[in-house]
Protein backbone atom coordinates (compact mmCIF):
# COMPACT_ATOMS: atom_id res chain seq x y z
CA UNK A 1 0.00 0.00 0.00
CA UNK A 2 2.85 2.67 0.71
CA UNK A 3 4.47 1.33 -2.72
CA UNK A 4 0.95 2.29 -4.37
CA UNK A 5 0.35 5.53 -2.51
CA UNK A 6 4.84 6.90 -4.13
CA UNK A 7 3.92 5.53 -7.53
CA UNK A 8 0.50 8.16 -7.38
CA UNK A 9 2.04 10.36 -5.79
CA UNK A 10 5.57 10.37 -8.22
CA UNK A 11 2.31 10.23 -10.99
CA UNK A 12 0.80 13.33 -9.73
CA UNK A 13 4.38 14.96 -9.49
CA UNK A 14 5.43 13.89 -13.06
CA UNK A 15 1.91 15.25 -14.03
CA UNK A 16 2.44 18.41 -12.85
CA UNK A 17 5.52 18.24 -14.15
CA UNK A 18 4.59 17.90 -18.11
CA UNK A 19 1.61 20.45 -17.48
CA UNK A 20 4.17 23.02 -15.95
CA UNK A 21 6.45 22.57 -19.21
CA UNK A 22 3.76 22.40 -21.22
CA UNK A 23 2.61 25.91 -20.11
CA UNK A 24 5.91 27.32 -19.90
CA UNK A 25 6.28 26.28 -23.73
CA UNK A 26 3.28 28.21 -24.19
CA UNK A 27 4.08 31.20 -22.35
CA UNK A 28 7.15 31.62 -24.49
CA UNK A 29 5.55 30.68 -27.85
CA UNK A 30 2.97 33.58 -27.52
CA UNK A 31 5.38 36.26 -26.70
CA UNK A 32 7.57 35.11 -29.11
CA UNK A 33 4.30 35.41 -31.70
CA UNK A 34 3.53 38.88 -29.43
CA UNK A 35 0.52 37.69 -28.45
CA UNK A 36 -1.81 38.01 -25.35
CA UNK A 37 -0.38 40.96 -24.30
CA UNK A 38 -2.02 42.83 -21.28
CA UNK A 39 -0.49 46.17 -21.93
CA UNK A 40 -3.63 48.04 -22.68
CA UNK A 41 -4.99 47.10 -19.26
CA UNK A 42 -3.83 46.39 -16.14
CA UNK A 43 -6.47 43.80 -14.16
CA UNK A 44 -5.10 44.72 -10.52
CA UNK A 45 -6.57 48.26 -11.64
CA UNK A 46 -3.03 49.68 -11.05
CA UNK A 47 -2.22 47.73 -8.11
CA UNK A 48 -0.37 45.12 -10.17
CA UNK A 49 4.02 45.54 -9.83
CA UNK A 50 4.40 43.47 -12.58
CA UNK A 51 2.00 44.66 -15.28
CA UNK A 52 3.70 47.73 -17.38
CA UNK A 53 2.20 51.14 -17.35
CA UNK A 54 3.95 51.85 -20.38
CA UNK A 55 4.17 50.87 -23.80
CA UNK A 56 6.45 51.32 -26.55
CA UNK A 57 5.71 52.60 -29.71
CA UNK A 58 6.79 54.44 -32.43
CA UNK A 59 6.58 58.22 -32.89
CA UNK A 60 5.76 60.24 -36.41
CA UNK A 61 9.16 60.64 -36.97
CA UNK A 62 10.37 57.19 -36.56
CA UNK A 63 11.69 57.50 -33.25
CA UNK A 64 11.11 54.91 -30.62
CA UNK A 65 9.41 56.19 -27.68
CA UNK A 66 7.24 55.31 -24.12
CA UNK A 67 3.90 55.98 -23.87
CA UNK A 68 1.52 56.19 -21.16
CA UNK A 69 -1.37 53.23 -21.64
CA UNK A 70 -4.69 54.48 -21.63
CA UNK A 71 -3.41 58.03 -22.45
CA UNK A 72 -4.09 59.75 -25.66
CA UNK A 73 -0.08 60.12 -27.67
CA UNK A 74 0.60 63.82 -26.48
CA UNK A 75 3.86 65.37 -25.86
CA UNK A 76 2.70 65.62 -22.11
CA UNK A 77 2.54 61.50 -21.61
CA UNK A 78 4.96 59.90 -23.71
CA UNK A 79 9.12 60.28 -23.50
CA UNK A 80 12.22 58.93 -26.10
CA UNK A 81 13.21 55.69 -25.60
CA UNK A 82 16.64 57.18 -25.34
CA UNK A 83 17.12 60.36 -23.51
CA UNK A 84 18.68 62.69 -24.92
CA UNK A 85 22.29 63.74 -24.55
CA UNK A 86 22.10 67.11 -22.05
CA UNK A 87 18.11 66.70 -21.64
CA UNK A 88 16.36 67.79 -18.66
CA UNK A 89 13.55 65.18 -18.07
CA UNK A 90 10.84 65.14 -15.38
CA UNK A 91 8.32 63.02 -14.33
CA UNK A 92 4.62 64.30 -12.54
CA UNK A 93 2.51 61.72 -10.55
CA UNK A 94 -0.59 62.18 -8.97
CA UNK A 95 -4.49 62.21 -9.08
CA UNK A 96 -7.05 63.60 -11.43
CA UNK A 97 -5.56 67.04 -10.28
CA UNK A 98 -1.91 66.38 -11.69
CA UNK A 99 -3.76 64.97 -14.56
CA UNK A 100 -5.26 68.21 -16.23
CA UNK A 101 -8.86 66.72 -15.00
CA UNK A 102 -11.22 67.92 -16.76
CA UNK A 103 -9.16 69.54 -19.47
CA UNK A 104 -6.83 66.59 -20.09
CA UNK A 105 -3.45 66.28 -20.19
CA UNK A 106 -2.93 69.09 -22.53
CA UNK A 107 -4.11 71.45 -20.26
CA UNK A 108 -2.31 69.93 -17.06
CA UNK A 109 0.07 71.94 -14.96
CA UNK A 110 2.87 69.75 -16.44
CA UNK A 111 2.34 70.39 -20.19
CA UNK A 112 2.19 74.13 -19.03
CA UNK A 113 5.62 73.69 -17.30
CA UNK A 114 7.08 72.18 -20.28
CA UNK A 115 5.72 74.88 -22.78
CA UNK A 116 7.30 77.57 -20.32
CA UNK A 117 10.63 75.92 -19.43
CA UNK A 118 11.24 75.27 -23.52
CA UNK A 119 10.60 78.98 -23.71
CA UNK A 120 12.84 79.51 -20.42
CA UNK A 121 15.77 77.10 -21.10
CA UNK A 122 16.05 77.30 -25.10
CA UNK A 123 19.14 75.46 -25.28
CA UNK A 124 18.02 72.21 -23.24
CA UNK A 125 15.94 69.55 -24.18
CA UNK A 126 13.40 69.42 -22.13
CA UNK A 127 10.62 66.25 -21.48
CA UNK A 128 8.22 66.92 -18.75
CA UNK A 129 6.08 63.60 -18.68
CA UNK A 130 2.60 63.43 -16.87
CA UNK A 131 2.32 59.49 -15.56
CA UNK A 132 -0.92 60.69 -13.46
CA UNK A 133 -3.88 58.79 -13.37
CA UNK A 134 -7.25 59.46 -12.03
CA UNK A 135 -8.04 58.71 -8.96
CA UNK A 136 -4.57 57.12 -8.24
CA UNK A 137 -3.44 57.36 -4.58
CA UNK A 138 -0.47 57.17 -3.08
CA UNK A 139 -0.14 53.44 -2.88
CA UNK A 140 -0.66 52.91 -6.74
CA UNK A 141 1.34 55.77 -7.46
CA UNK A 142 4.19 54.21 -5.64
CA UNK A 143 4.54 50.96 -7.80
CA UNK A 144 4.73 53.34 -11.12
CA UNK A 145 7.24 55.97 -9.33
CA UNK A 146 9.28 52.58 -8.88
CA UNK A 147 9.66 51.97 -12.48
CA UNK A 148 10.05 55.74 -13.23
CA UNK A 149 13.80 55.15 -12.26
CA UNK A 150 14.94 52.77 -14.98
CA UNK A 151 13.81 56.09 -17.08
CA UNK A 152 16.91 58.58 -16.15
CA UNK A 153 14.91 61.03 -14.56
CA UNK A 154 16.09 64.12 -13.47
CA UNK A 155 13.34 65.18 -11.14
CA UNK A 156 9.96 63.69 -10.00
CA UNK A 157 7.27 66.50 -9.20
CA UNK A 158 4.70 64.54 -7.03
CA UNK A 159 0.80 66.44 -6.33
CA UNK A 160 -0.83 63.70 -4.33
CA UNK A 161 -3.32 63.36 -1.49
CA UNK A 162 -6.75 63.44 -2.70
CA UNK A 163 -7.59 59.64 -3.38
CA UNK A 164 -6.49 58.87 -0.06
CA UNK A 165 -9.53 57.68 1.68
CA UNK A 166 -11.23 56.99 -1.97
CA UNK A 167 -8.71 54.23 -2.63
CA UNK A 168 -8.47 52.48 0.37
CA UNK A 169 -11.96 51.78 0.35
CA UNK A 170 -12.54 51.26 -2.96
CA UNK A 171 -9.53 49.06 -3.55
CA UNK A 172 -10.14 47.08 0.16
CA UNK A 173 -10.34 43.64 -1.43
CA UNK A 174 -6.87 44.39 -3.25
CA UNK A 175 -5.26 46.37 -0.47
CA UNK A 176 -6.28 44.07 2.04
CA UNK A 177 -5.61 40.30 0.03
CA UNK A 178 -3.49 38.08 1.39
CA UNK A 179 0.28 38.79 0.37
CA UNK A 180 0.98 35.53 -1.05
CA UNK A 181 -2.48 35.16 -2.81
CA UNK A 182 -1.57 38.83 -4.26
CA UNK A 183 1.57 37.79 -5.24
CA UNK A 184 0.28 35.01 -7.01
CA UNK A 185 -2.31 36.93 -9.07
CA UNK A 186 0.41 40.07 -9.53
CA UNK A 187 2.25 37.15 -11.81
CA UNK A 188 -0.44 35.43 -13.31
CA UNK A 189 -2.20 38.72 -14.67
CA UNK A 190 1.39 39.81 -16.13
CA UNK A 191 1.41 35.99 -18.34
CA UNK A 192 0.66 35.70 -21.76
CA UNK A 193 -1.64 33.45 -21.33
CA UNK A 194 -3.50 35.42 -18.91
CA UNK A 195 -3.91 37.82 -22.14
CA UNK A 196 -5.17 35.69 -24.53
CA UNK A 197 -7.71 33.97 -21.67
CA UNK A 198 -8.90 37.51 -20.05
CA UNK A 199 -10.69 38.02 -23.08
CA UNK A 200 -13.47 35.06 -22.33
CA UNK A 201 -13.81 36.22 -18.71
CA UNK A 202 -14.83 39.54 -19.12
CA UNK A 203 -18.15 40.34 -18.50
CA UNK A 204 -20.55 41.23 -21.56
CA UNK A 205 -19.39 44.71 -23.17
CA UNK A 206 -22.17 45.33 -25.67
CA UNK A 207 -23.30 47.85 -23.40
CA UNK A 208 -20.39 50.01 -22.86
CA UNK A 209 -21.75 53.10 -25.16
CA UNK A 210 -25.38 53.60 -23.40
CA UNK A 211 -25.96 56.56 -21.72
CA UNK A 212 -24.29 57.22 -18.55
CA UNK A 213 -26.95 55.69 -15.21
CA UNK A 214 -26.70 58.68 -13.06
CA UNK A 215 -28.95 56.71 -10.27
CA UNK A 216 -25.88 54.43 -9.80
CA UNK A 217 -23.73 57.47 -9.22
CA UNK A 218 -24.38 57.41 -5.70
CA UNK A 219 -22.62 54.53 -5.07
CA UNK A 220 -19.05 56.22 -5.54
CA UNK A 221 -19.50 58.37 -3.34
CA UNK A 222 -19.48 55.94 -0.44
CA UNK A 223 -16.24 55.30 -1.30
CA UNK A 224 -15.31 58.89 0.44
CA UNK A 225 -17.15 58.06 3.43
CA UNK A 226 -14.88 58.15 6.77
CA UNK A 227 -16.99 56.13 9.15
CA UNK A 228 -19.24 52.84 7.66
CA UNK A 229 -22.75 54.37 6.73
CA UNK A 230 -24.29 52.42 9.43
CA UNK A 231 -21.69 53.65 11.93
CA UNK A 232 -23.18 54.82 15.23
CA UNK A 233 -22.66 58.32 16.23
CA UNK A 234 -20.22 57.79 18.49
CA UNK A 235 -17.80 56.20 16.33
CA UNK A 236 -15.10 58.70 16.91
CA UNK A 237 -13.06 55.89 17.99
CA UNK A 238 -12.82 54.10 14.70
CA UNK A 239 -12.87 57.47 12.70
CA UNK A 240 -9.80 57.61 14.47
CA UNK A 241 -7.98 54.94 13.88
CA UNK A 242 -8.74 54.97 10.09
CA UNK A 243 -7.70 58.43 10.08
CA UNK A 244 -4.55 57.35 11.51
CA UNK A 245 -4.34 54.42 9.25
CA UNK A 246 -4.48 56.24 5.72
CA UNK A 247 -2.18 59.14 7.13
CA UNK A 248 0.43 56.40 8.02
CA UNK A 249 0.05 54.73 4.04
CA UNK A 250 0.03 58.40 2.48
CA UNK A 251 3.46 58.71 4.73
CA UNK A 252 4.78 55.54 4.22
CA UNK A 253 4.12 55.29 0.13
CA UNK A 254 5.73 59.41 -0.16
CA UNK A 255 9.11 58.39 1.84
CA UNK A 256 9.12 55.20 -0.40
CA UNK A 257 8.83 57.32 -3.50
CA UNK A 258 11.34 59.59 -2.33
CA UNK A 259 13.82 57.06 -1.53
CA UNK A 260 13.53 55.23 -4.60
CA UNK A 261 14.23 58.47 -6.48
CA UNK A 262 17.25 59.55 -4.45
CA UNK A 263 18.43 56.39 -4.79
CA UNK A 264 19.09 56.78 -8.49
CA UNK A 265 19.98 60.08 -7.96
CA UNK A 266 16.77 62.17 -9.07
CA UNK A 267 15.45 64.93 -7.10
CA UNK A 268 11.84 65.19 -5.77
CA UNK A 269 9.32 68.10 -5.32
CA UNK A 270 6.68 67.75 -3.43
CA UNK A 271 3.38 70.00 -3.92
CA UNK A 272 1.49 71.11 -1.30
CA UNK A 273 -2.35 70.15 -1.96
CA UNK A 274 -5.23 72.92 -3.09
CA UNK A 275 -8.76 72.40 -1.99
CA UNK A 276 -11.83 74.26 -2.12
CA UNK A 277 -12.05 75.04 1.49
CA UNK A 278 -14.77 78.00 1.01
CA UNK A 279 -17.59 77.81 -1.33
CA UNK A 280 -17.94 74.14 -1.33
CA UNK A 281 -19.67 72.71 1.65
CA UNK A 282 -19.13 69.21 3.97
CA UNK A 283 -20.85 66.15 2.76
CA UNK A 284 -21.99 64.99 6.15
CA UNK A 285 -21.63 65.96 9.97
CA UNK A 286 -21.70 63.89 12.85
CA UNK A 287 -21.97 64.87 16.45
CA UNK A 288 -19.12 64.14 19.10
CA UNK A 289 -18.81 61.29 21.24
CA UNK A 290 -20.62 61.17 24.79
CA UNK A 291 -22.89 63.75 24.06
CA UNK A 292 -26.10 63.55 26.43
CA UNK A 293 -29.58 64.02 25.05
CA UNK A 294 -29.90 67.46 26.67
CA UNK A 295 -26.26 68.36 25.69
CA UNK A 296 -27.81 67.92 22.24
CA UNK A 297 -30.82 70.10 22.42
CA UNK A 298 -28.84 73.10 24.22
CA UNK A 299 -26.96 72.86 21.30
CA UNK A 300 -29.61 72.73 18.79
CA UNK A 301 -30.82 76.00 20.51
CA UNK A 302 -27.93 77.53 20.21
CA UNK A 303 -27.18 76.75 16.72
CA UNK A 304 -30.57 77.75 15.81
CA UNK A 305 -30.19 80.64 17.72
CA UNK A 306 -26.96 81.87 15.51
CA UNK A 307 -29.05 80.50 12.23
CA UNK A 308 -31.76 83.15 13.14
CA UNK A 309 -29.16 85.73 13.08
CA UNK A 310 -26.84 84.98 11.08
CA UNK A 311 -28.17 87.18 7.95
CA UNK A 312 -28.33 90.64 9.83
CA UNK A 313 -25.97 89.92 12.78
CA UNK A 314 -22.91 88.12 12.42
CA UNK A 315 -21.74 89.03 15.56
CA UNK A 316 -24.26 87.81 17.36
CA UNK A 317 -24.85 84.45 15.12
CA UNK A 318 -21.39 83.92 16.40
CA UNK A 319 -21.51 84.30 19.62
CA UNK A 320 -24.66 81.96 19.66
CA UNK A 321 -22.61 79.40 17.68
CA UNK A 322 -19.64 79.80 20.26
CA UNK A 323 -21.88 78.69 23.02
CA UNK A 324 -23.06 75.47 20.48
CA UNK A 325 -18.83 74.78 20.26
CA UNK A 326 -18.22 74.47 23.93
CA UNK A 327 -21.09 72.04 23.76
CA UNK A 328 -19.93 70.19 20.57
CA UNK A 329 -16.95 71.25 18.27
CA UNK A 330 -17.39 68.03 16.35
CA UNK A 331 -19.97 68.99 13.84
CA UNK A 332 -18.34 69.84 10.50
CA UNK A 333 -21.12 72.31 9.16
CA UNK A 334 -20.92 74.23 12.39
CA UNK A 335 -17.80 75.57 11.29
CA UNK A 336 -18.62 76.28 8.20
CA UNK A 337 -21.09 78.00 9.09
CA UNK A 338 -19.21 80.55 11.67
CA UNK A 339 -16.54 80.64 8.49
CA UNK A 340 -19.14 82.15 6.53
CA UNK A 341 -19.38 84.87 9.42
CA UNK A 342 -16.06 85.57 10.42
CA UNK A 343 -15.62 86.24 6.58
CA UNK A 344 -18.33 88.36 6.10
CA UNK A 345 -16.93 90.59 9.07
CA UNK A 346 -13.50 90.35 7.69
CA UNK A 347 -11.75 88.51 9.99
CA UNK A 348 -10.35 86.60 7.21
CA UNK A 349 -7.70 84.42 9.34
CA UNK A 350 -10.36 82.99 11.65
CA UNK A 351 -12.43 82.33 8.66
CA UNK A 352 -9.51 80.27 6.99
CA UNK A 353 -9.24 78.28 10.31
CA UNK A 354 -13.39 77.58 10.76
CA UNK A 355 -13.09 76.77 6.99
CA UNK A 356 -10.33 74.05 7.21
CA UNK A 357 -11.78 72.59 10.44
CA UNK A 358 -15.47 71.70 8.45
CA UNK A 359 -12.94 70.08 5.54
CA UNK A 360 -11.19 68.02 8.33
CA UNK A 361 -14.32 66.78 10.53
CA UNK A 362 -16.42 66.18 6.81
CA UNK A 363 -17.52 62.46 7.10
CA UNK A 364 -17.43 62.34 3.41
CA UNK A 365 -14.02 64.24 2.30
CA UNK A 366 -14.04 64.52 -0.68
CA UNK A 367 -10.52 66.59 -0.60
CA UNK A 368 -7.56 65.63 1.29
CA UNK A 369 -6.82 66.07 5.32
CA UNK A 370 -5.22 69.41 5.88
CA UNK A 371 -2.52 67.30 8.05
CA UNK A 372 -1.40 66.22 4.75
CA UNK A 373 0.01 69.13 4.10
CA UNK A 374 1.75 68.94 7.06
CA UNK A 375 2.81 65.82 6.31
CA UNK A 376 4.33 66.86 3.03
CA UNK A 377 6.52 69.72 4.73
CA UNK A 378 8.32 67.61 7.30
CA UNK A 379 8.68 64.42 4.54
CA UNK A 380 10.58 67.62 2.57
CA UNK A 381 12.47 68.42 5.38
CA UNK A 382 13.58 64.87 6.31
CA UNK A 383 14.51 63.66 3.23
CA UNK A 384 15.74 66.92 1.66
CA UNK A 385 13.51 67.46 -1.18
CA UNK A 386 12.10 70.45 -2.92
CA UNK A 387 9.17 71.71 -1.41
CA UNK A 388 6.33 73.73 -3.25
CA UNK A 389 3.52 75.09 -1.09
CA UNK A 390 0.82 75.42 -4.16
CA UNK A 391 -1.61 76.06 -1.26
CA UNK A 392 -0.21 79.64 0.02
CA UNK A 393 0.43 80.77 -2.92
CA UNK A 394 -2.89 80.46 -4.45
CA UNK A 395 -3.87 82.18 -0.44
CA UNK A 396 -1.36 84.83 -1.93
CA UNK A 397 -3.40 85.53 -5.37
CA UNK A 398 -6.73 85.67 -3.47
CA UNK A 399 -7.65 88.99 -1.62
CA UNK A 400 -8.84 87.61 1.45
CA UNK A 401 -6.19 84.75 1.43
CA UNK A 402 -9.31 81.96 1.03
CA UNK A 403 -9.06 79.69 -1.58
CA UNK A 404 -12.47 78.62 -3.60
CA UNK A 405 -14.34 78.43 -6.56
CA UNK A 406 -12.34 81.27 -8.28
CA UNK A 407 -9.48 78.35 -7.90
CA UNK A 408 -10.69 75.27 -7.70
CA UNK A 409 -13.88 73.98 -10.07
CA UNK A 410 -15.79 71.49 -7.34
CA UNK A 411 -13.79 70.06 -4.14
CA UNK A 412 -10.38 69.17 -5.91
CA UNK A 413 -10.07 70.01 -9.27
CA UNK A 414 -7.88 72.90 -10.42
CA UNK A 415 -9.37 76.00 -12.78
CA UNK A 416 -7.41 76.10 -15.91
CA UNK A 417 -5.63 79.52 -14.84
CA UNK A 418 -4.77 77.86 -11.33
CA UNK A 419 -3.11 74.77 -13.51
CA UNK A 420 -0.65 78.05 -15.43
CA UNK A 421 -0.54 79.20 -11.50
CA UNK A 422 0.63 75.88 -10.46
CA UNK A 423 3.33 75.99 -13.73
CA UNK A 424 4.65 79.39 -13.18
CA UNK A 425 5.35 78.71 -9.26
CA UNK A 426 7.02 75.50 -10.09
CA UNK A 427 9.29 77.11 -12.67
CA UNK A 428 9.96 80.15 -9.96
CA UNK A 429 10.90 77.51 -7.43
CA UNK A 430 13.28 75.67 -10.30
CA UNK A 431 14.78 79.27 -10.84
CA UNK A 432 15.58 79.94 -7.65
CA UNK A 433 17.01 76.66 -6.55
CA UNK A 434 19.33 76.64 -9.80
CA UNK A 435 17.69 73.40 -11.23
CA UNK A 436 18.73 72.34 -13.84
CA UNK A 437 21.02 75.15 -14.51
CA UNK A 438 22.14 77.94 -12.13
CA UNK A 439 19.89 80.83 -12.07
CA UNK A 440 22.34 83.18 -14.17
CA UNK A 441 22.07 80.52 -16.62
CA UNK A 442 18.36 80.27 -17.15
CA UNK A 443 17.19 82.13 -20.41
CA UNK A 444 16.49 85.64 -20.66
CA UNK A 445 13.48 84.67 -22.93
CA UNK A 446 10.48 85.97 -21.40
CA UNK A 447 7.40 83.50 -21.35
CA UNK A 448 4.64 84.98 -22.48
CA UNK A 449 1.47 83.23 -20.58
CA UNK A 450 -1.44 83.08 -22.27
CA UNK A 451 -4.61 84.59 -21.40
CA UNK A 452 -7.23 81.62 -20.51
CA UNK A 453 -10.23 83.12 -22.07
CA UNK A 454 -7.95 83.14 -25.12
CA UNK A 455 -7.73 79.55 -24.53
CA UNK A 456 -11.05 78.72 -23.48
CA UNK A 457 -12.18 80.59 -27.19
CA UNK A 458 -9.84 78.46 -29.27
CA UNK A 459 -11.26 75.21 -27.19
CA UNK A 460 -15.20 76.13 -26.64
CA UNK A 461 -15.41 72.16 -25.06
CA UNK A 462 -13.21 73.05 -22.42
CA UNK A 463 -15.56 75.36 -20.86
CA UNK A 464 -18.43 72.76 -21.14
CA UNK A 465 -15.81 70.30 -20.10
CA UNK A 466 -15.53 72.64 -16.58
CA UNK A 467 -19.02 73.20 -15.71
CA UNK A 468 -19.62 69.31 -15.90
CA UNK A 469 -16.92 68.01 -13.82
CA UNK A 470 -18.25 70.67 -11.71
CA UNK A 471 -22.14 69.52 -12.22
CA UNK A 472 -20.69 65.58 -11.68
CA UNK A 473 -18.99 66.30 -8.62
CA UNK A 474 -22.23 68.27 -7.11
CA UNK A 475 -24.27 65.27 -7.96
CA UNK A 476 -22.44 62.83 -5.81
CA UNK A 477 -22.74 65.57 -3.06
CA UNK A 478 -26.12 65.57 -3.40
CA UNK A 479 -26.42 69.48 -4.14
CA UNK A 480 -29.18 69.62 -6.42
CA UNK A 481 -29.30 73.84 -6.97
CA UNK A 482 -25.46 73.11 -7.63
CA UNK A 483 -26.59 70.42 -10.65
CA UNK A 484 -29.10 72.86 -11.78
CA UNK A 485 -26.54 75.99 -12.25
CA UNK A 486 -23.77 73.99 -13.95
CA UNK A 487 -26.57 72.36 -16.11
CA UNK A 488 -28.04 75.80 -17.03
CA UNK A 489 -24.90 76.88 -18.39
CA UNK A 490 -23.99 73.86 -20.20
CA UNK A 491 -26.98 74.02 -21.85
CA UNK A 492 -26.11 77.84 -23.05
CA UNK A 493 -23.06 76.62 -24.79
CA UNK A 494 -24.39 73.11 -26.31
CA UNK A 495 -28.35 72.90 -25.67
CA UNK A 496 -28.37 69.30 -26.29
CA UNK A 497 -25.51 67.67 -24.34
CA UNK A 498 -26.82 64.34 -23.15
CA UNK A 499 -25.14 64.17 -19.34
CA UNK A 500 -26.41 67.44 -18.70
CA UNK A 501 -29.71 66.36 -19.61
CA UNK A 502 -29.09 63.19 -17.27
CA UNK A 503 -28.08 65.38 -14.78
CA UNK A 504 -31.16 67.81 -14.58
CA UNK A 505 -33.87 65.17 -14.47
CA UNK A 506 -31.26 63.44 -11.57
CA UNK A 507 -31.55 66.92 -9.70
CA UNK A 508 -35.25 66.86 -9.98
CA UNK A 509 -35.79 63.52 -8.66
CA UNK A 510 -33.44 64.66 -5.97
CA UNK A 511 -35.43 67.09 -4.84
């Protein structure tokens, strides 16, 4: 019997055996055929460290070059195969931000850098390369800031932290699989065979072009959501520890990226984050922990007593809605709320503060942490990087130092004069710091910026292209008189646009 039970078992090995041979052979066949390839997608959904982001093709005039996958063949995403002898290449990673969202790449910060420093530095070749992605975080970003090195970069400009939260819960089946069982499927996805397989697996397609079902839009927008939906109240516990959590990762994956780029001697610049801090609202409040029943209602009356002021008396809404913060200083609108005040009686600093405070308590961020800028400041100053704070200087260009919709479009996204802004403080930072010549050295060439309506006239989709990212993004935060105004003016400039029709019946139903 223990004869019979080797021979199956040396069987079953030699089996396995012939089938493992038998699929290397295959494996090797269809690359050597160049077929199966998975370059056009990448099934971990960027999470994959063995699946290329790039591809290599060949440019109009013959020369080989990489080029972003899934990006349209601009300039802005695709680099020579072979750098060139004295060039001055950079690399930008980051979010829907860093990618020229909703412009495109054309229209991103870093094409805008590279049309000025071309301009600036006329006798350098110059490749500034976005390798964003939307609604990349941190974590992704990492694994493609990892291959960015075999490249011969000369500087990596990273404008991260928004997709944060959105990516670790979106992603929590990936982020959280078992190492080994990731590993395993991070090498089978990157196989041949895998390729020419994927293809029967994938779910039916036929419907990929029908209209866009805005009643499922909701559902992303749990993926902001700090606490579980079904969280109780007093929660602040866990809200804590995921807090902590993310703001760990987001350190973690930035001193990663750094290292790897210092380690083949590249420089980094980290960005400070912009956010719509003042004319864009929190998503959802929730009231601090051990908070009595008649705690509660002494702070209703309070708050309502500051509401019933608030449009003839701001100094008396808030010193109503003080007495409502020594009760409670939890509640995200409560802030925003005395913001609104403390701005309207000019008292612009404490307005910034009440501002930032609703961002950071808003149980559905849809921006970043303000500790992340914090974060990004002392990662600069331990690791020696450049350090850009995009955030005060867009304070700078406002008159009251609040930053809002005259920067941002919704929450996140950039206003295409605010991605020239981001440019033209980059370059001044590049100046100053002598990179990648010294500052006598930099051209005497003045770049001539153009004006954005000018842009906006020669593009007319752009503008459309702005008021629905702005419409979109109002949706999910279930601000229906938002929807309607962005809908009302893309209607002016293109009276039968099909998602703005979506969107207006969506508002309705909302209300």
């Amino acid at each position: 019997m223990p004869s019979l039970d080797r021979g199956r078992i040396a069987l079953l090995l030699a089996s396995m055996a012939v089938i493992a041979v038998l699929l290397v052979g295959v494996e090797f066949t269809l690359r050597a055929l160049d077929l199966g390839s998975v370059a056009d997608r990448d099934p971990l959904h960027g999470f994959s460290t063995t699946v290329q982001p790039f591809e290599r093709v060949e440019a109009e005039d013959g020369a080989a070059v990489y080029r972003l996958i899934g990006a349209p063949e601009l300039a802005t995403t695709s680099f020579r195969a072979e750098k060139p002898p004295g060039a001055f290449r950079v690399f930008v990673v980051g979010g829907s931000s860093a990618a020229g969202v909703p412009f495109g790449y054309e229209q991103s910060f870093a094409a805008w850098l590279q049309r000025r420093l071309l301009v600036e530095l006329p006798e350098i070749p110059i490749e500034v390369v976005n390798v964003s992605a939307s609604g990349f975080g941190t974590q992704r970003l990492l694994n493609r800031v990892r291959r960015l090195a075999a490249f011969e970069p000369d500087l990596l400009i990273v404008y991260s932290g928004h997709n944060e939260f959105a990516e670790a819960r979106f992603f929590a089946e990936i982020i959280d699989m078992n190492p080994v069982l990731f590993g395993f499927w991070d090498r089978l996805v990157s196989t041949r065979i895998y390729g020419v397989l994927s293809p029967l697996l994938r779910r039916d397609e036929s419907n990929a072009n029908q209209p866009l079902d805005l009643a499922a839009a909701h559902a992303p927008q749990q993926m902001f959501f700090v606490s579980e939906p079904g969280d109780a109240a007093d929660d602040h516990a866990v809200v804590k520890r995921r807090w902590s959590k993310i703001e760990s990762g987001y350190r973690r994956n930035l001193s990663e990226m750094i290292a790897s780029m210092q380690s083949a001697g590249t420089r980094v610049m980290l960005l400070s984050l912009a956010q719509n801090f003042s004319d864009w609202p929190p998503g959802a409040s929730r009231h601090g922990p051990d908070l009595t029943p008649t705690d509660l209602e002494t702070w209703k009356r309070w708050v309502a007593e500051g509401d019933a002021s608030a449009d003839d008396d701001c100094t008396a809404a808030l010193d109503a809605w003080q007495h409502a913060l020594a009760i409670d200083e939890a509640y995200a609108s409560l802030h925003y709320r005395m913001a609104g005040c403390w701005r309207e009686l000019g008292r612009f600093d404490r307005a910034r503060e009440s501002y930032r405070n609703a961002s950071d308590l808003d149980r559905v961020p849809l921006g970043a942490p303000t500790r992340f800028n914090e974060v990004l400041r002392e990662l600069a100053d331990e690791h020696g990087t450049l350090f850009v704070d995009i955030d005060a200087a867009l304070r700078v260009d406002d008159e009251d130092g609040l930053v809002g919709n005259d920067h941002i479009i919704d929450v996140m996204h950039p206003r295409l004069e605010t991605q020239l802004r981001i440019a033209r403080e980059i370059a001044r930072v590049l100046r100053r710091e002598g990179i990648p010549v010294s500052r006598e050295e930099w051209g005497t060439a003045a770049y001539s910026e153009p004006e954005v309506e000018a842009i906006f006239a020669a593009q007319p989709a752009l503008r459309i292209d702005q008021h629905l990212v702005r419409a979109l993004m109002c949706h999910l935060a279930k601000r229906s008189e938002c929807v309607r105004e962005e809908v009302a003016a893309i209607f002016a400039l293109q009276p039968d646009h099909p998602v703005a029709r979506q969107l207006a019946t969506n508002a309705k139903d909302q209300d």
